[in-house]
C-alpha atoms as a PDB file:
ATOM      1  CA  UNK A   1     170.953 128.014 226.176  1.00  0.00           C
ATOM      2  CA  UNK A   2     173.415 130.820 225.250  1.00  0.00           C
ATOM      3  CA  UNK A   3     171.833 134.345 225.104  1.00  0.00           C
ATOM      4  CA  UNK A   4     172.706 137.953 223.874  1.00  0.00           C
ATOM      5  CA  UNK A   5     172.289 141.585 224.436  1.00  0.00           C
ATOM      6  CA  UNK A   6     174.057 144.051 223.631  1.00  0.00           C
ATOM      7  CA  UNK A   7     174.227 147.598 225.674  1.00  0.00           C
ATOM      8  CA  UNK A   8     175.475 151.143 224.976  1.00  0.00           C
ATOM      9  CA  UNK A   9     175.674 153.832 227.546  1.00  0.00           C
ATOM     10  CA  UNK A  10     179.179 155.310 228.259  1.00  0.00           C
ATOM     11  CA  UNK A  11     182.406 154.516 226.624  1.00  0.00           C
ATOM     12  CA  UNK A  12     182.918 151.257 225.096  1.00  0.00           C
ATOM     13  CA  UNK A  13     186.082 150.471 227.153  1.00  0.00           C
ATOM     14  CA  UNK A  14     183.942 151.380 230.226  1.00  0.00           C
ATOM     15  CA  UNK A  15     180.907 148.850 229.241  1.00  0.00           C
ATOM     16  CA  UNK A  16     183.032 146.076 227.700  1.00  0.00           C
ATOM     17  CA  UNK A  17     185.121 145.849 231.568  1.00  0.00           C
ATOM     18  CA  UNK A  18     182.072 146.293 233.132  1.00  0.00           C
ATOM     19  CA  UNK A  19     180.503 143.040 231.276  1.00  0.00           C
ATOM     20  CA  UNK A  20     183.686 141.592 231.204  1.00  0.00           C
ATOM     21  CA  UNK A  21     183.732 141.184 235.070  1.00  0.00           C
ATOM     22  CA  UNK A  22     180.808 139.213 235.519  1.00  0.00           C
ATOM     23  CA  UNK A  23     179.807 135.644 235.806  1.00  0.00           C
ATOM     24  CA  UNK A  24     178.127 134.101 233.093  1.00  0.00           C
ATOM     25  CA  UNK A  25     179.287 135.940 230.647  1.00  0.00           C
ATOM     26  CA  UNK A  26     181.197 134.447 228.289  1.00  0.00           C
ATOM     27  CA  UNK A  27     182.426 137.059 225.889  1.00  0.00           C
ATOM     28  CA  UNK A  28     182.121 140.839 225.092  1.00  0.00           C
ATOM     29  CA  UNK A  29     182.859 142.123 221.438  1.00  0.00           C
ATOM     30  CA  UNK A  30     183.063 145.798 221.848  1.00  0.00           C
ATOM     31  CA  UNK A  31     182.822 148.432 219.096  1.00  0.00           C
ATOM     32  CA  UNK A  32     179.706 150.659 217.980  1.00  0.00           C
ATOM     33  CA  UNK A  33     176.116 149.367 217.068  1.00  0.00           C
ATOM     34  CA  UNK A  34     173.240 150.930 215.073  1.00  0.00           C
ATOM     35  CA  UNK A  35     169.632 150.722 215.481  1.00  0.00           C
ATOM     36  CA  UNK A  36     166.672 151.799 213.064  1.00  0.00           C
ATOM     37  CA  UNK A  37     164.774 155.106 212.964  1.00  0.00           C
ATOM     38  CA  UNK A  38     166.277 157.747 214.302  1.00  0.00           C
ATOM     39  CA  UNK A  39     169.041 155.590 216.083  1.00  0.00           C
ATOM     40  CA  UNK A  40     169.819 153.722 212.596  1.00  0.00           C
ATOM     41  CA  UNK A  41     174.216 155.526 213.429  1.00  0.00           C
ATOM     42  CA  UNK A  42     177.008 154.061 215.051  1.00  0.00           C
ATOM     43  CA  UNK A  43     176.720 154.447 218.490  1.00  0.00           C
ATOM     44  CA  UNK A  44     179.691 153.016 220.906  1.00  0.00           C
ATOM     45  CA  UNK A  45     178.678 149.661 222.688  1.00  0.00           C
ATOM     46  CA  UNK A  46     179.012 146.408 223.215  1.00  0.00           C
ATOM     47  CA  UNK A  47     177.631 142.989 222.134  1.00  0.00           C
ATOM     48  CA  UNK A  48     177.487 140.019 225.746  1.00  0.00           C
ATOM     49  CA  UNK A  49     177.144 136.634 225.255  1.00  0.00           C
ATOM     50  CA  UNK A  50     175.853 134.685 228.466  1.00  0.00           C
ATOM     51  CA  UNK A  51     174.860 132.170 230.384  1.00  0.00           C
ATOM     52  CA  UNK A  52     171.222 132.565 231.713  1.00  0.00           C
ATOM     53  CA  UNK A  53     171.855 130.116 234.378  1.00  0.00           C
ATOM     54  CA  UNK A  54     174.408 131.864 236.061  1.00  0.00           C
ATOM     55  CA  UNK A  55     173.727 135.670 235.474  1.00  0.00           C
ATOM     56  CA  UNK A  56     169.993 136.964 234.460  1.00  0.00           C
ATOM     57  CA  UNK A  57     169.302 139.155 231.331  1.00  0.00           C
ATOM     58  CA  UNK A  58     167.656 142.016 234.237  1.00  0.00           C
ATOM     59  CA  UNK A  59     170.511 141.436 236.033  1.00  0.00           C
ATOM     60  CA  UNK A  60     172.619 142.568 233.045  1.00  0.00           C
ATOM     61  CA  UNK A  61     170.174 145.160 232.710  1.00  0.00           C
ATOM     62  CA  UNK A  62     170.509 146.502 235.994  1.00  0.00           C
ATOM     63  CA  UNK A  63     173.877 146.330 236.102  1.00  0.00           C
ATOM     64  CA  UNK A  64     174.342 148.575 232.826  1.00  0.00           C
ATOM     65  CA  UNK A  65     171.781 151.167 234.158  1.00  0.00           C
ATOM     66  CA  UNK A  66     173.969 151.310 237.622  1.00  0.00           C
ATOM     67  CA  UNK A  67     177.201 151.796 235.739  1.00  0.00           C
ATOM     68  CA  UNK A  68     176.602 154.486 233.115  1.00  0.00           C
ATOM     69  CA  UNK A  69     174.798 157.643 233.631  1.00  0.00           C
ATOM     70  CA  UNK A  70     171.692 156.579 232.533  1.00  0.00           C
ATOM     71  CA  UNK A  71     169.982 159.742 233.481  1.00  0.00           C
ATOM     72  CA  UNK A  72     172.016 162.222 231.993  1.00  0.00           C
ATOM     73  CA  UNK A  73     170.843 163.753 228.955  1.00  0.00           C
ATOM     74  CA  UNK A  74     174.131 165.360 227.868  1.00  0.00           C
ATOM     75  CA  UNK A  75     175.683 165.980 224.352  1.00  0.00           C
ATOM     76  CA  UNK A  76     177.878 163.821 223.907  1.00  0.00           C
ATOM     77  CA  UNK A  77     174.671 161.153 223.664  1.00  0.00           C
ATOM     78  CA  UNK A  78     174.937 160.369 219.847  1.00  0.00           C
ATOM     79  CA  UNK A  79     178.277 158.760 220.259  1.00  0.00           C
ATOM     80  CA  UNK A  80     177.234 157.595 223.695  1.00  0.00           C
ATOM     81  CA  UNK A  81     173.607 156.289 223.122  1.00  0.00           C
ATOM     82  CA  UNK A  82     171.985 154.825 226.464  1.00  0.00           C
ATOM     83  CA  UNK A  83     170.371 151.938 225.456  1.00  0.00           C
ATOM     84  CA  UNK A  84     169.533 148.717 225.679  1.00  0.00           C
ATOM     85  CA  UNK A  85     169.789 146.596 222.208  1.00  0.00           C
ATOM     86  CA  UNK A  86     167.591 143.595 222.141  1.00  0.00           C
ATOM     87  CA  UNK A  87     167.658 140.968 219.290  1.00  0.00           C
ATOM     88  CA  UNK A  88     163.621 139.531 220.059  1.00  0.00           C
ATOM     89  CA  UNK A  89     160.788 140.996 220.559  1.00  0.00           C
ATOM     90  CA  UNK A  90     160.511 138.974 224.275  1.00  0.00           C
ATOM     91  CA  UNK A  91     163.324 140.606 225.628  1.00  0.00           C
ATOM     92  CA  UNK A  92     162.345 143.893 224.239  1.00  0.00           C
ATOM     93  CA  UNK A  93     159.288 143.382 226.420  1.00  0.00           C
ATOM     94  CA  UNK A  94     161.359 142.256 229.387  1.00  0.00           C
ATOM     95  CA  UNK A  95     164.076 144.916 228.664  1.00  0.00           C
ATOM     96  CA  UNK A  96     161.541 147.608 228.964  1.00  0.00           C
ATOM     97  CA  UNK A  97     159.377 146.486 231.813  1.00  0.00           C
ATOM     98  CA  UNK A  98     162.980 145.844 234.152  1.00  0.00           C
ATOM     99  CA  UNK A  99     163.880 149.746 233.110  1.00  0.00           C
ATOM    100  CA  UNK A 100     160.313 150.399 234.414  1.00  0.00           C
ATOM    101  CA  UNK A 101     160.980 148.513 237.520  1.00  0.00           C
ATOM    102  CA  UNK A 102     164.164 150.135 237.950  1.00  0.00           C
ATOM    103  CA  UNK A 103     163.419 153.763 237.733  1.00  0.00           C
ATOM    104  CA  UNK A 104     162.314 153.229 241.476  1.00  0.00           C
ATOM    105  CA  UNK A 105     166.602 153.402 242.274  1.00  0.00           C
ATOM    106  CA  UNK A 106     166.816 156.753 240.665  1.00  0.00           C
ATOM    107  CA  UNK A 107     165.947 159.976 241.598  1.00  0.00           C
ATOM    108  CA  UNK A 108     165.883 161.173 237.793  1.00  0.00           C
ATOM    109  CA  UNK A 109     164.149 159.765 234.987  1.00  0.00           C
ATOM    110  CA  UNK A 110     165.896 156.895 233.491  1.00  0.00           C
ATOM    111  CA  UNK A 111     166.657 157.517 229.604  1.00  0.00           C
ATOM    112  CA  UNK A 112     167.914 154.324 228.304  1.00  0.00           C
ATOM    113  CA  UNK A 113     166.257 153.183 225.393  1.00  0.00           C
ATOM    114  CA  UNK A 114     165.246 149.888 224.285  1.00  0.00           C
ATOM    115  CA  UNK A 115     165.994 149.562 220.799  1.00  0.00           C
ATOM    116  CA  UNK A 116     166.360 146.209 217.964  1.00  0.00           C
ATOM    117  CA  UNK A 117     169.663 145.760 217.479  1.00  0.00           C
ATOM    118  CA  UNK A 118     170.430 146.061 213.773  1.00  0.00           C
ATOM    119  CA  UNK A 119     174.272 146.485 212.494  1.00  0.00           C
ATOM    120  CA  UNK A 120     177.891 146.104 214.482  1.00  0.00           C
ATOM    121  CA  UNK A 121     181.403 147.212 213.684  1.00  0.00           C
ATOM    122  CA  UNK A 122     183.472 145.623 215.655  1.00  0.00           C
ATOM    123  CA  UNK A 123     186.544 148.054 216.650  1.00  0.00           C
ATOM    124  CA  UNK A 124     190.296 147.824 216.381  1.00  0.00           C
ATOM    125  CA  UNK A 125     192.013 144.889 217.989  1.00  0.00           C
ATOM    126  CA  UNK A 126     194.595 146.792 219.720  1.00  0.00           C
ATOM    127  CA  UNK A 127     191.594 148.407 221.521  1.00  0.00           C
ATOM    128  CA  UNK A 128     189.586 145.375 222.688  1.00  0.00           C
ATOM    129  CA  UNK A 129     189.792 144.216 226.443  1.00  0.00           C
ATOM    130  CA  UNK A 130     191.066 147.637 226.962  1.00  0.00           C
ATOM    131  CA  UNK A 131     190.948 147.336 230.823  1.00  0.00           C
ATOM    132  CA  UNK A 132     192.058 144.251 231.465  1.00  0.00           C
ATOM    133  CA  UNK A 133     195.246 144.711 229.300  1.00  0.00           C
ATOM    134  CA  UNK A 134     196.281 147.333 231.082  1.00  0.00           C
ATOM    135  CA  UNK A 135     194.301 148.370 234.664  1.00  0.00           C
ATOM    136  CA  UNK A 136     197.179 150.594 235.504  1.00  0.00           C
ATOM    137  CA  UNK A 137     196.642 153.131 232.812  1.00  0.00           C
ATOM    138  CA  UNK A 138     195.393 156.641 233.391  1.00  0.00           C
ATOM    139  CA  UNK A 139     191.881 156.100 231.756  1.00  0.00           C
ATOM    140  CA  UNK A 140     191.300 153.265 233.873  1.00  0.00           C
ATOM    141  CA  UNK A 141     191.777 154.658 237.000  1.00  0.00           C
ATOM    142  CA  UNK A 142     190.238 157.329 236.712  1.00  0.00           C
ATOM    143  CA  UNK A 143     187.177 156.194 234.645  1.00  0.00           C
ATOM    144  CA  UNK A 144     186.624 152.689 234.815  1.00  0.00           C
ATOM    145  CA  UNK A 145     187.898 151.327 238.232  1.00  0.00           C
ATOM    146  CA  UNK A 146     185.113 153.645 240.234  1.00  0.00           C
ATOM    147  CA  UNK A 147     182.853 151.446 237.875  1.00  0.00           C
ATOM    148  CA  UNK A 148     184.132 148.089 238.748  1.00  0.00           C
ATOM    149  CA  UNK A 149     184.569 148.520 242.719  1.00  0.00           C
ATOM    150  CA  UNK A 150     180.742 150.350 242.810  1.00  0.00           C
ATOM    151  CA  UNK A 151     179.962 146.573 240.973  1.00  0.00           C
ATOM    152  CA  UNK A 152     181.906 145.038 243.503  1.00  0.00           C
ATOM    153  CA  UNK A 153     179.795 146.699 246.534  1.00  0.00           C
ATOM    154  CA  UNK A 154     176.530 146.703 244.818  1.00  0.00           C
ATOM    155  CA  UNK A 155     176.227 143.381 242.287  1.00  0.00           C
ATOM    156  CA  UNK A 156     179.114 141.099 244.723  1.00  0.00           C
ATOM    157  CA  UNK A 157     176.985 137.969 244.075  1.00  0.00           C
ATOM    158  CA  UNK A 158     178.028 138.364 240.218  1.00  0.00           C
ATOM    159  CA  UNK A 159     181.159 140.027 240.407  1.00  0.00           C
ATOM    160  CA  UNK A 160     183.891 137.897 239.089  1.00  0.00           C
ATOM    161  CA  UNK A 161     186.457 137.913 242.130  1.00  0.00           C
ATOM    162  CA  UNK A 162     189.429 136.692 240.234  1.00  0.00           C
ATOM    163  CA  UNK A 163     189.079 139.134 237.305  1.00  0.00           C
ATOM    164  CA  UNK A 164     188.584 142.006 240.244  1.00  0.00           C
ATOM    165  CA  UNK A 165     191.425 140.643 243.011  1.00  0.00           C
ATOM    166  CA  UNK A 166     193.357 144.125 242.080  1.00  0.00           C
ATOM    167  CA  UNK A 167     190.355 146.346 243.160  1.00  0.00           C
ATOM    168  CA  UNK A 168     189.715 143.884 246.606  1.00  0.00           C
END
């Protein structure tokens, strides 16, 4: 059965290659998504569709808290909200007790919230699949390709090779 979170941290071009790269997942739809309460604005993120069979929703988890700063309390967090969108109340549960297991691999507190996804915009099609459009551009390189070889060391069992062959 299809399943979907969706995850905001860092910069939506950042997240969406990071998901992008993975096994099991079968699309990313990148733009900014809203909560309630006090985390009812437009935050950037993105919305993954996967496979449970092939990659885990803690393994999706995991691999969003290892690839944005999910410690950092900085200002810049309204437009970059670390969190963890969840679209049942069962994998708010499991969302929140795999952050709890986490915080063991971090010397900081870990900040990402779990939060009920409530409203997406979707954003501009010339900027979708930013990265893999275009690798080569300045952003990328500096930004995004530290994020996609540390998920190539660290998460290699989910790493889509053939997506990746330019980092290896």
């Amino acid at each position: 059965m299809i399943r979907k979170a969706a995850f905001g941290g860092g910069c939506h071009w950042c997240t969406e290659a990071v998901f992008a790269a993975l096994k099991g997942v079968i699309a990313v739809e990148q733009g900014w998504i809203a909560s309630d309460g006090e985390n009812d604005t437009f935050s950037e993120g993105v919305i993954v569709t996967f496979d449970p069979d092939t990659i885990g929703f803690k393994v999706l988890i995991s691999i969003h808290l290892h690839t944005h700063s999910a410690t950092s309390v900085h200002s810049m967090r309204g437009k970059y909200r670390s969190a963890v969108y969840v679209f049942t109340d069962k994998d708010a549960a499991i969302a929140a007790k795999t952050i709890e297991t986490l915080q063991q691999d971090f010397e900081t507190e870990i900040i990402t919230k779990v939060l009920p996804f409530r409203d997406f915009k979707r954003n501009n099609p010339e900027a979708l699949n930013y990265y893999f459009n275009d690798p080569q551009k300045p952003f990328c390189e500096t930004y995004i390709n530290p994020k996609l070889k540390m998920l190539l060391s660290k998460f290699t069992a989910v790493a889509d090779l053939e997506k990746l062959q330019h980092l290896i």
